[in-house]
PDB file of N, CA and C in Angstrom:
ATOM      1  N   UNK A   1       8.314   6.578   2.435  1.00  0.00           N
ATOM      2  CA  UNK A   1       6.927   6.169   2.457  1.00  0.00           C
ATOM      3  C   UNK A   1       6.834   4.871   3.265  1.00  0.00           C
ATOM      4  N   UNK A   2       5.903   4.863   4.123  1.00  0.00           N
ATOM      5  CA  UNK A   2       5.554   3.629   5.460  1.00  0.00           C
ATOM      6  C   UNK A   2       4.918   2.827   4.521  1.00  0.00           C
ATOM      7  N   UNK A   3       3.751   2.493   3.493  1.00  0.00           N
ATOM      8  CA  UNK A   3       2.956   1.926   3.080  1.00  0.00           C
ATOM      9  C   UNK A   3       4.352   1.187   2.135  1.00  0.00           C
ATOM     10  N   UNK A   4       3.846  -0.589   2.088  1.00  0.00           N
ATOM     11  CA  UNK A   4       4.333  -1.219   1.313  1.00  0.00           C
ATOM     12  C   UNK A   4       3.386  -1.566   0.080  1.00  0.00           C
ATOM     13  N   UNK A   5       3.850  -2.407  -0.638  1.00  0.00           N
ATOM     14  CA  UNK A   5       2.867  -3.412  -1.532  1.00  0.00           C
ATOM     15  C   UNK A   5       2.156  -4.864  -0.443  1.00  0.00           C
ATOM     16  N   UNK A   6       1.168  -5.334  -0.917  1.00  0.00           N
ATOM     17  CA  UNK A   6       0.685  -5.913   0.335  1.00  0.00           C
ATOM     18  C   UNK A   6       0.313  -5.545   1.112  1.00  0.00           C
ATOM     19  N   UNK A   7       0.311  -4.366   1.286  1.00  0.00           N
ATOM     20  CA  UNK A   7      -0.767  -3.973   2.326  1.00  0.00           C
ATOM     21  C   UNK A   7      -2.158  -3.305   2.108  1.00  0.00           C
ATOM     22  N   UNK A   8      -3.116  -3.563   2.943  1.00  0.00           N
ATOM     23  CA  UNK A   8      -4.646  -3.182   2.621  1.00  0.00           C
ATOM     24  C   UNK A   8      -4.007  -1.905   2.853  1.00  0.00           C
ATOM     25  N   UNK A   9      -5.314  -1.116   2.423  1.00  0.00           N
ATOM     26  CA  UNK A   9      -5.146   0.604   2.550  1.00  0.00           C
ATOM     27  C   UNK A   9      -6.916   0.791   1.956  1.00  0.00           C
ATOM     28  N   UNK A  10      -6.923   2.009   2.523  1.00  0.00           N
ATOM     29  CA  UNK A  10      -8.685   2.914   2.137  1.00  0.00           C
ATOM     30  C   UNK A  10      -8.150   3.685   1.777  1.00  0.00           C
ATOM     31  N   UNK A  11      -8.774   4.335   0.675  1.00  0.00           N
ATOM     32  CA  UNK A  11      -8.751   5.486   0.205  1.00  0.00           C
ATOM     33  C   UNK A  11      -9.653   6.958   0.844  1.00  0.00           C
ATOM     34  N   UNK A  12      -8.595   7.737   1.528  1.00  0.00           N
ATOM     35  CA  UNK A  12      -9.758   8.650   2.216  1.00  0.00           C
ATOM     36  C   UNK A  12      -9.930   9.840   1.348  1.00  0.00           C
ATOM     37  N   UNK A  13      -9.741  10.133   0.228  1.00  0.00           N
ATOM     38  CA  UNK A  13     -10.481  11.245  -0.827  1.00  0.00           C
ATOM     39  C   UNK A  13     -10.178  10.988  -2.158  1.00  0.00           C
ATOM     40  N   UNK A  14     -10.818  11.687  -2.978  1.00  0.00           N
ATOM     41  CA  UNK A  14     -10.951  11.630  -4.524  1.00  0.00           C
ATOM     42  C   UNK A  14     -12.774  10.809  -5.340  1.00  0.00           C
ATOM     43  N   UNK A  15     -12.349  10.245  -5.987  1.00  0.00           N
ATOM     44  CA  UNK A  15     -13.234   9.663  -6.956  1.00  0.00           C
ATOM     45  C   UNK A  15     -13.675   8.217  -6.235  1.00  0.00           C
ATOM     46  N   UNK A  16     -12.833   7.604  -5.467  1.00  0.00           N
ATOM     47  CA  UNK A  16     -12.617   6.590  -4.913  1.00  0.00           C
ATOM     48  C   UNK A  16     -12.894   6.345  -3.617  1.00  0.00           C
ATOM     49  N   UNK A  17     -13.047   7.332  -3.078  1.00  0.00           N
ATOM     50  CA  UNK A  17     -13.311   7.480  -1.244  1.00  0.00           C
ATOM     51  C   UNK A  17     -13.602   6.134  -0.652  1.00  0.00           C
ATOM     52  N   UNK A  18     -13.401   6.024   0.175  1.00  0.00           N
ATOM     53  CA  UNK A  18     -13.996   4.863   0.968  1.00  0.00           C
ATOM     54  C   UNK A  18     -13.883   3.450   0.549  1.00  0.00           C
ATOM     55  N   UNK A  19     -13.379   3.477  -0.896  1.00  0.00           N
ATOM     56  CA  UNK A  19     -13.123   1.854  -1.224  1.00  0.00           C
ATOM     57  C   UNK A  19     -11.737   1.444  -0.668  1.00  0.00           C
ATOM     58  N   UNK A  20     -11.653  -0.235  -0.159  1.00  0.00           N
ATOM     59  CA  UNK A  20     -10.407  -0.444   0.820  1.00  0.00           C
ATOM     60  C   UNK A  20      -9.802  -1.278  -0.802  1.00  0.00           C
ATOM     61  N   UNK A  21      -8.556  -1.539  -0.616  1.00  0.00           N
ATOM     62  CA  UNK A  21      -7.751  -2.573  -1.817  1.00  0.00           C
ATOM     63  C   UNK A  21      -6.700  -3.033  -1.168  1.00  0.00           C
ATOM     64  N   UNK A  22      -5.898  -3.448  -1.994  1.00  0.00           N
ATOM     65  CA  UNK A  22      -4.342  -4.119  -1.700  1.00  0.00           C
ATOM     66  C   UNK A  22      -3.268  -3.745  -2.631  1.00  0.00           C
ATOM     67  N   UNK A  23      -2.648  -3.085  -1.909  1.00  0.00           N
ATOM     68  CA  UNK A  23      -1.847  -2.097  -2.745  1.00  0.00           C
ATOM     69  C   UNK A  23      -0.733  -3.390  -3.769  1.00  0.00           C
ATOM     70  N   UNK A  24      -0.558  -2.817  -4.903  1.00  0.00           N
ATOM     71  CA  UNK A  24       0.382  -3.884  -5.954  1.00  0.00           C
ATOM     72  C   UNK A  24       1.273  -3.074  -6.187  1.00  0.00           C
ATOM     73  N   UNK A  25       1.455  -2.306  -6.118  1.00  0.00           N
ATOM     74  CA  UNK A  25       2.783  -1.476  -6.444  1.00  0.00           C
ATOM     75  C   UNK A  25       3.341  -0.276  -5.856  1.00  0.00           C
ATOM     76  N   UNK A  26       4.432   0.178  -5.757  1.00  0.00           N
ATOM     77  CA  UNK A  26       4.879   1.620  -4.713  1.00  0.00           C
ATOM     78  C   UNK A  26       5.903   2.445  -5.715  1.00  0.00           C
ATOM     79  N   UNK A  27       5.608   3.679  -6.248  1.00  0.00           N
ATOM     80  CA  UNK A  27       6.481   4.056  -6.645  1.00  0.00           C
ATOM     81  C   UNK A  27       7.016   5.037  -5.713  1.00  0.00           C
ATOM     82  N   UNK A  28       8.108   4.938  -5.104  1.00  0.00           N
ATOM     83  CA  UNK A  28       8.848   6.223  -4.215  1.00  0.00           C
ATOM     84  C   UNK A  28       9.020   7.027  -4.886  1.00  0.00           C
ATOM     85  N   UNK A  29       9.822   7.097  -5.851  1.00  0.00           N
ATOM     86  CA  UNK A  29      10.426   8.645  -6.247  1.00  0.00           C
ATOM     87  C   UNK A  29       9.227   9.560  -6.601  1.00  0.00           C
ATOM     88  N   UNK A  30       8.374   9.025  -7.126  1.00  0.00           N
ATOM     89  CA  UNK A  30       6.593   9.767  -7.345  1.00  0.00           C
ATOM     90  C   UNK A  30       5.940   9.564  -6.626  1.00  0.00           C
ATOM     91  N   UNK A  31       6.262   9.475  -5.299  1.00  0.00           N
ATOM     92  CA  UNK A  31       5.023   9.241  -4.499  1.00  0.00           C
ATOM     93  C   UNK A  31       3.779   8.543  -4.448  1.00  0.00           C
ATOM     94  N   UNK A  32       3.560   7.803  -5.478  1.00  0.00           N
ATOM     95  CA  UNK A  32       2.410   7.282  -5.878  1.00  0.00           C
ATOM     96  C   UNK A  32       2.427   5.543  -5.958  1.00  0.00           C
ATOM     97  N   UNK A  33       0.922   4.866  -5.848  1.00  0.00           N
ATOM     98  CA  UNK A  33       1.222   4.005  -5.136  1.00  0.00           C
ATOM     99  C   UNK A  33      -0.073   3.390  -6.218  1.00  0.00           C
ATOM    100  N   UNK A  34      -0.173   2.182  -6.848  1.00  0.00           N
ATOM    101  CA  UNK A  34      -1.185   1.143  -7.734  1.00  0.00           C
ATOM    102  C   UNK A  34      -1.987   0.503  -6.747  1.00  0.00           C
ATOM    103  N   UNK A  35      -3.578   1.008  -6.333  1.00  0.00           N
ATOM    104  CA  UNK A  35      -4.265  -0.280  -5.652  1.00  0.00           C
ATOM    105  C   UNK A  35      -5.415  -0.784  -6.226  1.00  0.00           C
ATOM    106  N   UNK A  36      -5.619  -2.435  -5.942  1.00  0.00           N
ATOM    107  CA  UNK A  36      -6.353  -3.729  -6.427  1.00  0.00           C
ATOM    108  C   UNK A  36      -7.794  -2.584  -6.584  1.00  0.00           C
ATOM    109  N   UNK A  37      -8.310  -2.408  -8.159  1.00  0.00           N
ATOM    110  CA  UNK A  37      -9.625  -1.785  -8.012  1.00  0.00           C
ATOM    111  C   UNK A  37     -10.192  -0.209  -7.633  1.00  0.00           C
ATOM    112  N   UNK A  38      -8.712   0.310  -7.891  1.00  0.00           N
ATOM    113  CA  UNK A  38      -8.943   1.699  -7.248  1.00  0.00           C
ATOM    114  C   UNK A  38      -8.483   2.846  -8.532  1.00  0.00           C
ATOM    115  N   UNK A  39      -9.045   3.576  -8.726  1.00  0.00           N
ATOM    116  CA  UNK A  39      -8.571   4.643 -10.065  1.00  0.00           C
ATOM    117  C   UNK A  39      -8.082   4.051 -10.993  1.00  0.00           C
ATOM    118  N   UNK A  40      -9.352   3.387 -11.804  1.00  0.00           N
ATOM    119  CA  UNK A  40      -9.432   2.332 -12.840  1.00  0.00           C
ATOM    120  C   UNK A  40      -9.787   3.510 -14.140  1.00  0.00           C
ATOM    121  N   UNK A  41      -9.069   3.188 -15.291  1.00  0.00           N
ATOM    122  CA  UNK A  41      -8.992   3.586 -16.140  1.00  0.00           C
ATOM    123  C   UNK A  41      -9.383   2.513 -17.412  1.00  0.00           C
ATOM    124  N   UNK A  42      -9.691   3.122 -18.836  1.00  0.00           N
ATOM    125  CA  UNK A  42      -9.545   2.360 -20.013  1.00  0.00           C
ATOM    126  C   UNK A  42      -8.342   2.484 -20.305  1.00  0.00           C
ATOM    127  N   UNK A  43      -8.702   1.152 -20.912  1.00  0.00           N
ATOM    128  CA  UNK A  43      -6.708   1.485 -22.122  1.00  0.00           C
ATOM    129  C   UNK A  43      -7.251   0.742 -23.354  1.00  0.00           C
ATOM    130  N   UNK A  44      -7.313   1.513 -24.286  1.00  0.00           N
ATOM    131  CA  UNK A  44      -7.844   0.741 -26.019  1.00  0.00           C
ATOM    132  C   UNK A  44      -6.921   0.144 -26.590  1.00  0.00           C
ATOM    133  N   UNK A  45      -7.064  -1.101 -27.082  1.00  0.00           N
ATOM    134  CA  UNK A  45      -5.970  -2.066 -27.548  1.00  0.00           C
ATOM    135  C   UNK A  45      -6.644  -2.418 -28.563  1.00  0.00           C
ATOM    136  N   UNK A  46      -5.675  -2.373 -29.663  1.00  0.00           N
ATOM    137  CA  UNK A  46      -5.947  -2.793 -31.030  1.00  0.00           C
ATOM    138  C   UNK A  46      -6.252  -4.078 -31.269  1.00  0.00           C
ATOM    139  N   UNK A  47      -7.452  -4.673 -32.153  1.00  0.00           N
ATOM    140  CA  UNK A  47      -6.851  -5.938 -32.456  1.00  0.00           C
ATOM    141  C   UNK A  47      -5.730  -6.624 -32.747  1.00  0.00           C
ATOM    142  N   UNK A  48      -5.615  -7.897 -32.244  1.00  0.00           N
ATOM    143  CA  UNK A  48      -3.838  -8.583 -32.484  1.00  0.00           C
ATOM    144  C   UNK A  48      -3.998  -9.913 -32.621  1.00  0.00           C
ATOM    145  N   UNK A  49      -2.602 -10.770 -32.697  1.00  0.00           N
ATOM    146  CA  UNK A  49      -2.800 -11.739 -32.916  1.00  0.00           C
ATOM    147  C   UNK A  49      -3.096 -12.636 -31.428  1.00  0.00           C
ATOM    148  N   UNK A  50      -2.771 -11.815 -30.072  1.00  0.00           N
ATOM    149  CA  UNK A  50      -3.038 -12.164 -28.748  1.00  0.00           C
ATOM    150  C   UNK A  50      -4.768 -12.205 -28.821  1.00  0.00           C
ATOM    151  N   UNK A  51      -5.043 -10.824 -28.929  1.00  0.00           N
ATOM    152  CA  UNK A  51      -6.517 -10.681 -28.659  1.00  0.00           C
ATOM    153  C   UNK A  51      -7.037  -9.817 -29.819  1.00  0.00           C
ATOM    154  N   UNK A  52      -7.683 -10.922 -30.861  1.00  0.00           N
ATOM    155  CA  UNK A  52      -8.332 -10.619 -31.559  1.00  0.00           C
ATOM    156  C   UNK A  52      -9.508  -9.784 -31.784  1.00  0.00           C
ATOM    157  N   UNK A  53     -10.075  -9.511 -30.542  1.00  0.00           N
ATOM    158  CA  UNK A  53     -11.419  -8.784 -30.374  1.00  0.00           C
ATOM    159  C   UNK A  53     -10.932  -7.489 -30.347  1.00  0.00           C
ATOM    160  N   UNK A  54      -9.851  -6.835 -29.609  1.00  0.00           N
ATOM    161  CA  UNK A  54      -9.639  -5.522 -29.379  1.00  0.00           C
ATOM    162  C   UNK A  54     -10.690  -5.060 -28.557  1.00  0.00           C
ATOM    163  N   UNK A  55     -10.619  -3.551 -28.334  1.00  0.00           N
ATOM    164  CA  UNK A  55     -11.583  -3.474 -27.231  1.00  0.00           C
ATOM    165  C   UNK A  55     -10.971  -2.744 -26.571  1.00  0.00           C
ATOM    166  N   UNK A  56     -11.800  -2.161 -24.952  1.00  0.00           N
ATOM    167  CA  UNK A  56     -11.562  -1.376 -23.938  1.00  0.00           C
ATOM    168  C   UNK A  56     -11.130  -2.634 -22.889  1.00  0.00           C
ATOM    169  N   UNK A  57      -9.655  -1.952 -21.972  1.00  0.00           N
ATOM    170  CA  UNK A  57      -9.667  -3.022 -20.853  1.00  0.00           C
ATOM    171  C   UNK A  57      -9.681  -1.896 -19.931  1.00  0.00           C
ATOM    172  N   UNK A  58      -9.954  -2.216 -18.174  1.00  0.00           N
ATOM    173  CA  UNK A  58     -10.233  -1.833 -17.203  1.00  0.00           C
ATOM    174  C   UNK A  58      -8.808  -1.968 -16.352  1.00  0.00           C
ATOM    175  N   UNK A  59      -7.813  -0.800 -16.067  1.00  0.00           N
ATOM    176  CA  UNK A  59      -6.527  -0.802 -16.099  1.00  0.00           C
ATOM    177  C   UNK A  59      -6.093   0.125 -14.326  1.00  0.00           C
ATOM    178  N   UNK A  60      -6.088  -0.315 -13.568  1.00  0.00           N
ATOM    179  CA  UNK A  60      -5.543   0.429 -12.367  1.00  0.00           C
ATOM    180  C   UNK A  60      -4.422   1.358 -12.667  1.00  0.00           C
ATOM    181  N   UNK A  61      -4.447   2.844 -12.859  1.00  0.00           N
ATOM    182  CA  UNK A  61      -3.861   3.909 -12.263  1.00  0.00           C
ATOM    183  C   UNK A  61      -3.286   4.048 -11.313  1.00  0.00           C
ATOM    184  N   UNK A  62      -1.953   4.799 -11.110  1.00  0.00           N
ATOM    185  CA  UNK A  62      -0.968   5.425  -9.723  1.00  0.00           C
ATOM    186  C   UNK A  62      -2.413   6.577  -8.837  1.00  0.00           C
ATOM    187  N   UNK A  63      -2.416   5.929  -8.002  1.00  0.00           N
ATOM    188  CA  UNK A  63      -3.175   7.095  -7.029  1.00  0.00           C
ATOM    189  C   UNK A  63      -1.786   7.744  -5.767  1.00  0.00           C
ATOM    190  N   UNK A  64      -1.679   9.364  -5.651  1.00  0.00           N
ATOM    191  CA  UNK A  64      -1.045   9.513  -4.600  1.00  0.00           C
ATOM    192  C   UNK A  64      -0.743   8.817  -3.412  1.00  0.00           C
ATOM    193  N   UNK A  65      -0.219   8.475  -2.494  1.00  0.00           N
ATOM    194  CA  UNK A  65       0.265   8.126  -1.184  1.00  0.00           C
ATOM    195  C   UNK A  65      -0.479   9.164  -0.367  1.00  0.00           C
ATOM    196  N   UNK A  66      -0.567  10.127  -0.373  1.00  0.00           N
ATOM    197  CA  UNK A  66      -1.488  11.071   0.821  1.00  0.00           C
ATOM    198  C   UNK A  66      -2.874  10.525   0.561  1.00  0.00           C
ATOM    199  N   UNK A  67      -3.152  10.365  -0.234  1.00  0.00           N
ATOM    200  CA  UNK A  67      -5.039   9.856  -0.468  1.00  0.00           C
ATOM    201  C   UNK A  67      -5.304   8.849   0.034  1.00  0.00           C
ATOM    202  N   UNK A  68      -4.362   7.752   0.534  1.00  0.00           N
ATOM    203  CA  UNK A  68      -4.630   6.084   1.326  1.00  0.00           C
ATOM    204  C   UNK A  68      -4.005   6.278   2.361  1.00  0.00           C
ATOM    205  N   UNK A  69      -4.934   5.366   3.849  1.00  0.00           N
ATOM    206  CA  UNK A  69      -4.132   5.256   4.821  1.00  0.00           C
ATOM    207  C   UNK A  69      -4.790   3.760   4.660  1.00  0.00           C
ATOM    208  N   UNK A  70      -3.158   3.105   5.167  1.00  0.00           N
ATOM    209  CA  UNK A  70      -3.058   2.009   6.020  1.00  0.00           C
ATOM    210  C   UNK A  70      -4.006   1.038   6.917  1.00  0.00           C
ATOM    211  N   UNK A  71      -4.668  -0.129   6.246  1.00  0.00           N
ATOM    212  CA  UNK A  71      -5.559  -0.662   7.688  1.00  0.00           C
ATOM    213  C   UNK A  71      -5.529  -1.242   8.693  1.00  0.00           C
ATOM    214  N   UNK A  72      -5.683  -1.211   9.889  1.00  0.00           N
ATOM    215  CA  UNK A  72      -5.044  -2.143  11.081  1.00  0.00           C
ATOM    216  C   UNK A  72      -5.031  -3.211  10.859  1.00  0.00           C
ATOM    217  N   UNK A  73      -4.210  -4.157  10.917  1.00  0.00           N
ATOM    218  CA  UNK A  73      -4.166  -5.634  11.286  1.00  0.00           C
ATOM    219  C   UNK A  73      -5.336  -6.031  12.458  1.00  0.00           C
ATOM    220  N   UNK A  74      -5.185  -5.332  13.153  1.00  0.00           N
ATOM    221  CA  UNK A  74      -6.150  -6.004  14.375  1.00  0.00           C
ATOM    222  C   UNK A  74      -7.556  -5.075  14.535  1.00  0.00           C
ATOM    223  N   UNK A  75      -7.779  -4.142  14.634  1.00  0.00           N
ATOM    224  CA  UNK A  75      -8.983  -3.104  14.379  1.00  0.00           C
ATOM    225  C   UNK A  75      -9.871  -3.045  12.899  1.00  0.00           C
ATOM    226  N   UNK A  76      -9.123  -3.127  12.460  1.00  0.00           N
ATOM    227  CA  UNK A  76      -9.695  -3.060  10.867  1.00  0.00           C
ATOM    228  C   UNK A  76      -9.995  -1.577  10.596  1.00  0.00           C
ATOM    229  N   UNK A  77      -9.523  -0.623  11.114  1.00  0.00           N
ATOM    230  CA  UNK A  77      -9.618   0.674  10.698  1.00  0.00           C
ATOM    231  C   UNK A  77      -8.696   1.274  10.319  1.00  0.00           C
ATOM    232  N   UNK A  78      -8.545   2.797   9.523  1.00  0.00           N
ATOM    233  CA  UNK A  78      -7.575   3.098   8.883  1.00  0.00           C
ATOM    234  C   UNK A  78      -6.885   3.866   9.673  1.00  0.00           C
ATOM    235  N   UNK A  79      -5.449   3.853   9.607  1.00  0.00           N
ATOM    236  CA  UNK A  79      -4.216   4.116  11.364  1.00  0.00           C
ATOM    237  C   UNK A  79      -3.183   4.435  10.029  1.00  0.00           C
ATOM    238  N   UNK A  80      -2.056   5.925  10.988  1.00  0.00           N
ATOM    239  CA  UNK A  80      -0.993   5.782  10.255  1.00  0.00           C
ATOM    240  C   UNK A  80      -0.203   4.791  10.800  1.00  0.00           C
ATOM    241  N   UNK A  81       0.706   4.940   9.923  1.00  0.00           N
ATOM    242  CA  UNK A  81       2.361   4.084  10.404  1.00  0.00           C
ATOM    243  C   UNK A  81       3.137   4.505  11.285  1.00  0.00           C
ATOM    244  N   UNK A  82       3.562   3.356  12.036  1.00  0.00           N
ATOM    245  CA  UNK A  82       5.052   4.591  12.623  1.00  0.00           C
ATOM    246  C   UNK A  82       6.314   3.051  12.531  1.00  0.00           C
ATOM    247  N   UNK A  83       7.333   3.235  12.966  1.00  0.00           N
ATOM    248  CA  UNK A  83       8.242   2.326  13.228  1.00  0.00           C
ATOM    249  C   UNK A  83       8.993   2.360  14.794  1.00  0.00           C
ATOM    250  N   UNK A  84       9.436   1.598  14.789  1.00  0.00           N
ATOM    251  CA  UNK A  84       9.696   1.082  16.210  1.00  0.00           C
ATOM    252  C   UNK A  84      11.427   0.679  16.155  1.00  0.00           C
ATOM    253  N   UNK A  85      12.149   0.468  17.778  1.00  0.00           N
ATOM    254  CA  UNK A  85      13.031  -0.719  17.332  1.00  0.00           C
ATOM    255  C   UNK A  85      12.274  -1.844  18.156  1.00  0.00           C
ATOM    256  N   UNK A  86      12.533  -3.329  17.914  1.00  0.00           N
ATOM    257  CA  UNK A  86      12.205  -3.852  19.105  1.00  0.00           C
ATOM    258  C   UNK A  86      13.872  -4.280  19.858  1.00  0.00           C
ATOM    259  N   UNK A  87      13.601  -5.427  20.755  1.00  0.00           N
ATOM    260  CA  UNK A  87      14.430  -5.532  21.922  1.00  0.00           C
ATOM    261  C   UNK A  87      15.730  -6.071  21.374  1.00  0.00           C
ATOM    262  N   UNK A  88      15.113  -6.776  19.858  1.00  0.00           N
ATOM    263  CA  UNK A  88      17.118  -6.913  19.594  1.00  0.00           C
ATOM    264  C   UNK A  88      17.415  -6.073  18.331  1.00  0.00           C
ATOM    265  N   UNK A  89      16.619  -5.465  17.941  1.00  0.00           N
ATOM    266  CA  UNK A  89      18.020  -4.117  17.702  1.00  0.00           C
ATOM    267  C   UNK A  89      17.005  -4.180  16.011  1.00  0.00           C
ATOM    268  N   UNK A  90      15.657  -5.339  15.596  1.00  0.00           N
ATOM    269  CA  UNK A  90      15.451  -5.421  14.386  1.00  0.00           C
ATOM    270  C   UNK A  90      14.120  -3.570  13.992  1.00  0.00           C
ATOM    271  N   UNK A  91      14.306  -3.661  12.902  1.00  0.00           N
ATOM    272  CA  UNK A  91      13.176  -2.237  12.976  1.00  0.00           C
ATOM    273  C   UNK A  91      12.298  -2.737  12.725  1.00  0.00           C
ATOM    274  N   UNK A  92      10.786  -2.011  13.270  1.00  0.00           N
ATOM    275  CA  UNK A  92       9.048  -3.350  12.288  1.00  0.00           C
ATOM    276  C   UNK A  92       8.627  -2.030  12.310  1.00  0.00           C
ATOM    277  N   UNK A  93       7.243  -2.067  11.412  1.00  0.00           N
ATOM    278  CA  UNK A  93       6.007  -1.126  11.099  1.00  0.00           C
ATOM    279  C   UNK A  93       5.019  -1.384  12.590  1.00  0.00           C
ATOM    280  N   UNK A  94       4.589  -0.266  12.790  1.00  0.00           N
ATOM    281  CA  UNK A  94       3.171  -0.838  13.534  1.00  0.00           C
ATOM    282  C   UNK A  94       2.073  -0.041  13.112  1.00  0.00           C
ATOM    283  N   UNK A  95       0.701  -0.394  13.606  1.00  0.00           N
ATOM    284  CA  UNK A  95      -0.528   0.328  13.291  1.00  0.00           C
ATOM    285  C   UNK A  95      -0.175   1.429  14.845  1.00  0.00           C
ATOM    286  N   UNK A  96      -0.396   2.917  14.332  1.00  0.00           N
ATOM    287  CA  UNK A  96      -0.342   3.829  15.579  1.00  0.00           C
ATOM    288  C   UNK A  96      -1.574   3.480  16.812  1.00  0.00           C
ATOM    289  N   UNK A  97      -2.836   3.510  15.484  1.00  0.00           N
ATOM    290  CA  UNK A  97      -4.469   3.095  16.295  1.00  0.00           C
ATOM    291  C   UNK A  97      -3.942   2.372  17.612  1.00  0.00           C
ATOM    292  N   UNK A  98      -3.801   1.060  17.337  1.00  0.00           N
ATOM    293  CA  UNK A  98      -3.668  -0.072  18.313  1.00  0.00           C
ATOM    294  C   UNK A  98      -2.040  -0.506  18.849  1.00  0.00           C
ATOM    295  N   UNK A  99      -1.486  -0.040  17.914  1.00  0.00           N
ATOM    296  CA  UNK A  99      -0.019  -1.069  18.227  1.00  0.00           C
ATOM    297  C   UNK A  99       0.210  -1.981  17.554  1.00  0.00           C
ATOM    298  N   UNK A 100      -0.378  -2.629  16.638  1.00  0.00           N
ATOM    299  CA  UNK A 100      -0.103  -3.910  16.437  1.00  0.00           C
ATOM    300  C   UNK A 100       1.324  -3.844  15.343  1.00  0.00           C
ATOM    301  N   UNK A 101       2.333  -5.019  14.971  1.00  0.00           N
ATOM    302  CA  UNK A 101       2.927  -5.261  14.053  1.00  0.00           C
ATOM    303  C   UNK A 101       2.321  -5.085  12.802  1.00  0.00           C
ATOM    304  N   UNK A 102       3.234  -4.798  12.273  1.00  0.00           N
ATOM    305  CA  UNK A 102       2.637  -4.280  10.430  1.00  0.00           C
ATOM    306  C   UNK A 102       3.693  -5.441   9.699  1.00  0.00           C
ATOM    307  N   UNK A 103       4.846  -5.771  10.768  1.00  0.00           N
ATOM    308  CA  UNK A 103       5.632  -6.498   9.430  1.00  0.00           C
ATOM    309  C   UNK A 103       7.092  -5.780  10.112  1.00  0.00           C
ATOM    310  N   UNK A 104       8.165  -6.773  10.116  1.00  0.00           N
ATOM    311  CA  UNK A 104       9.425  -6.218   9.944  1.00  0.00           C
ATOM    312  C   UNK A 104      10.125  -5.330   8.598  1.00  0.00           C
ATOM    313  N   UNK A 105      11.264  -4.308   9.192  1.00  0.00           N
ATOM    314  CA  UNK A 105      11.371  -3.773   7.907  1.00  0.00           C
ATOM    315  C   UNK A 105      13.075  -3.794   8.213  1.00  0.00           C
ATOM    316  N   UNK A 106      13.955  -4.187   9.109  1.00  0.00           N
ATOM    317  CA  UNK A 106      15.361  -4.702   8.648  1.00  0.00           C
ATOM    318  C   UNK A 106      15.438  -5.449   9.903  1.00  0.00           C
ATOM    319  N   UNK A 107      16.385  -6.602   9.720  1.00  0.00           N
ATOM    320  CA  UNK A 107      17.224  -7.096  10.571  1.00  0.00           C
ATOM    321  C   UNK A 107      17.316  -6.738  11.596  1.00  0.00           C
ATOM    322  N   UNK A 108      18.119  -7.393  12.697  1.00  0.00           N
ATOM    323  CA  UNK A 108      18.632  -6.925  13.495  1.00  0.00           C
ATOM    324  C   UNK A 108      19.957  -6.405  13.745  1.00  0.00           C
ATOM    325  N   UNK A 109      20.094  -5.077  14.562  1.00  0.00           N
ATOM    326  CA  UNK A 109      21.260  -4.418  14.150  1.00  0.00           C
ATOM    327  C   UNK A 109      21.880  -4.190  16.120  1.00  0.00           C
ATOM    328  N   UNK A 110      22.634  -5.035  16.213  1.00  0.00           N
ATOM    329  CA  UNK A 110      23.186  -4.867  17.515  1.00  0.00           C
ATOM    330  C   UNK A 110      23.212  -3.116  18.010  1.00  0.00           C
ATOM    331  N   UNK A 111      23.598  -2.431  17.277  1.00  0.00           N
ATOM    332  CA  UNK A 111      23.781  -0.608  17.639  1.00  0.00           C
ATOM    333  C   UNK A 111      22.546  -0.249  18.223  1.00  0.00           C
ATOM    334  N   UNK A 112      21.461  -1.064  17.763  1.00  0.00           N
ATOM    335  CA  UNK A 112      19.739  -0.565  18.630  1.00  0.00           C
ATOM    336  C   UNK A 112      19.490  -1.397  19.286  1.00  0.00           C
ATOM    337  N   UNK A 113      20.055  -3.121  19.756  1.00  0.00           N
ATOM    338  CA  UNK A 113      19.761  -3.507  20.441  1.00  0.00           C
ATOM    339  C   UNK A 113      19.514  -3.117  21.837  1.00  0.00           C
ATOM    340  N   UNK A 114      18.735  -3.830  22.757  1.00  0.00           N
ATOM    341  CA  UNK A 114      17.986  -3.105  24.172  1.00  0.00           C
ATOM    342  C   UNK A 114      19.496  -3.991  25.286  1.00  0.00           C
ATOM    343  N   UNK A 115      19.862  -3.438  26.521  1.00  0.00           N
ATOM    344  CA  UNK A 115      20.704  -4.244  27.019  1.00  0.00           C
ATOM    345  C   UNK A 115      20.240  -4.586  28.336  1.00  0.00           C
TER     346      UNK A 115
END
């Protein structure tokens, strides 16, 4: 999966369409991914000695990885991912839309360096 935590993303179907967030969490092995405000749920909590009132709280849900794309850094629209090497050998994300950097994702590895 290209999408990290930290990164904006839109949601392009479900209940949620069209709202953008910031993703907080990635689960790989489930495919599924937690974003800021997006497939919000209750969760009923008993009274306690924390929070005495008890009550309904407003709790972000795993939404799939196919349902969000990625937003450009520089366009502000929603672009897949791809990866790159650059010239000394490190790997980065980019936005496909435009090109831009998304963020490095390893080191540099002399075996891909450019000569």
């Amino acid at each position: 999966m290209k999408i990290h935590s930290g990164d904006q993303v839109k949601v392009i179907s479900g209940k949620d369409k069209s709202v953008t967030g910031k993703v907080l969490s990635v689960n790989h092995q489930a495919d599924t991914l937690v974003v800021e405000g997006v497939n919000l749920v209750y969760k009923h909590v008993k009274p306690s000695q924390k929070n005495p009132q008890g009550g309904r709280l407003h709790k972000e849900s795993p939404i799939r990885a196919s349902k969000v794309m990625a937003i450009c850094p520089k366009t502000a629209k929603p672009t897949r991912i791809g990866i790159r090497y650059l010239d000394d050998g490190s790997k980065e994300r980019f936005a496909r839309i435009s090109g831009a950097s998304m963020g490095e994702v390893s080191p540099a590895k002399a075996a891909y360096a450019k000569k």
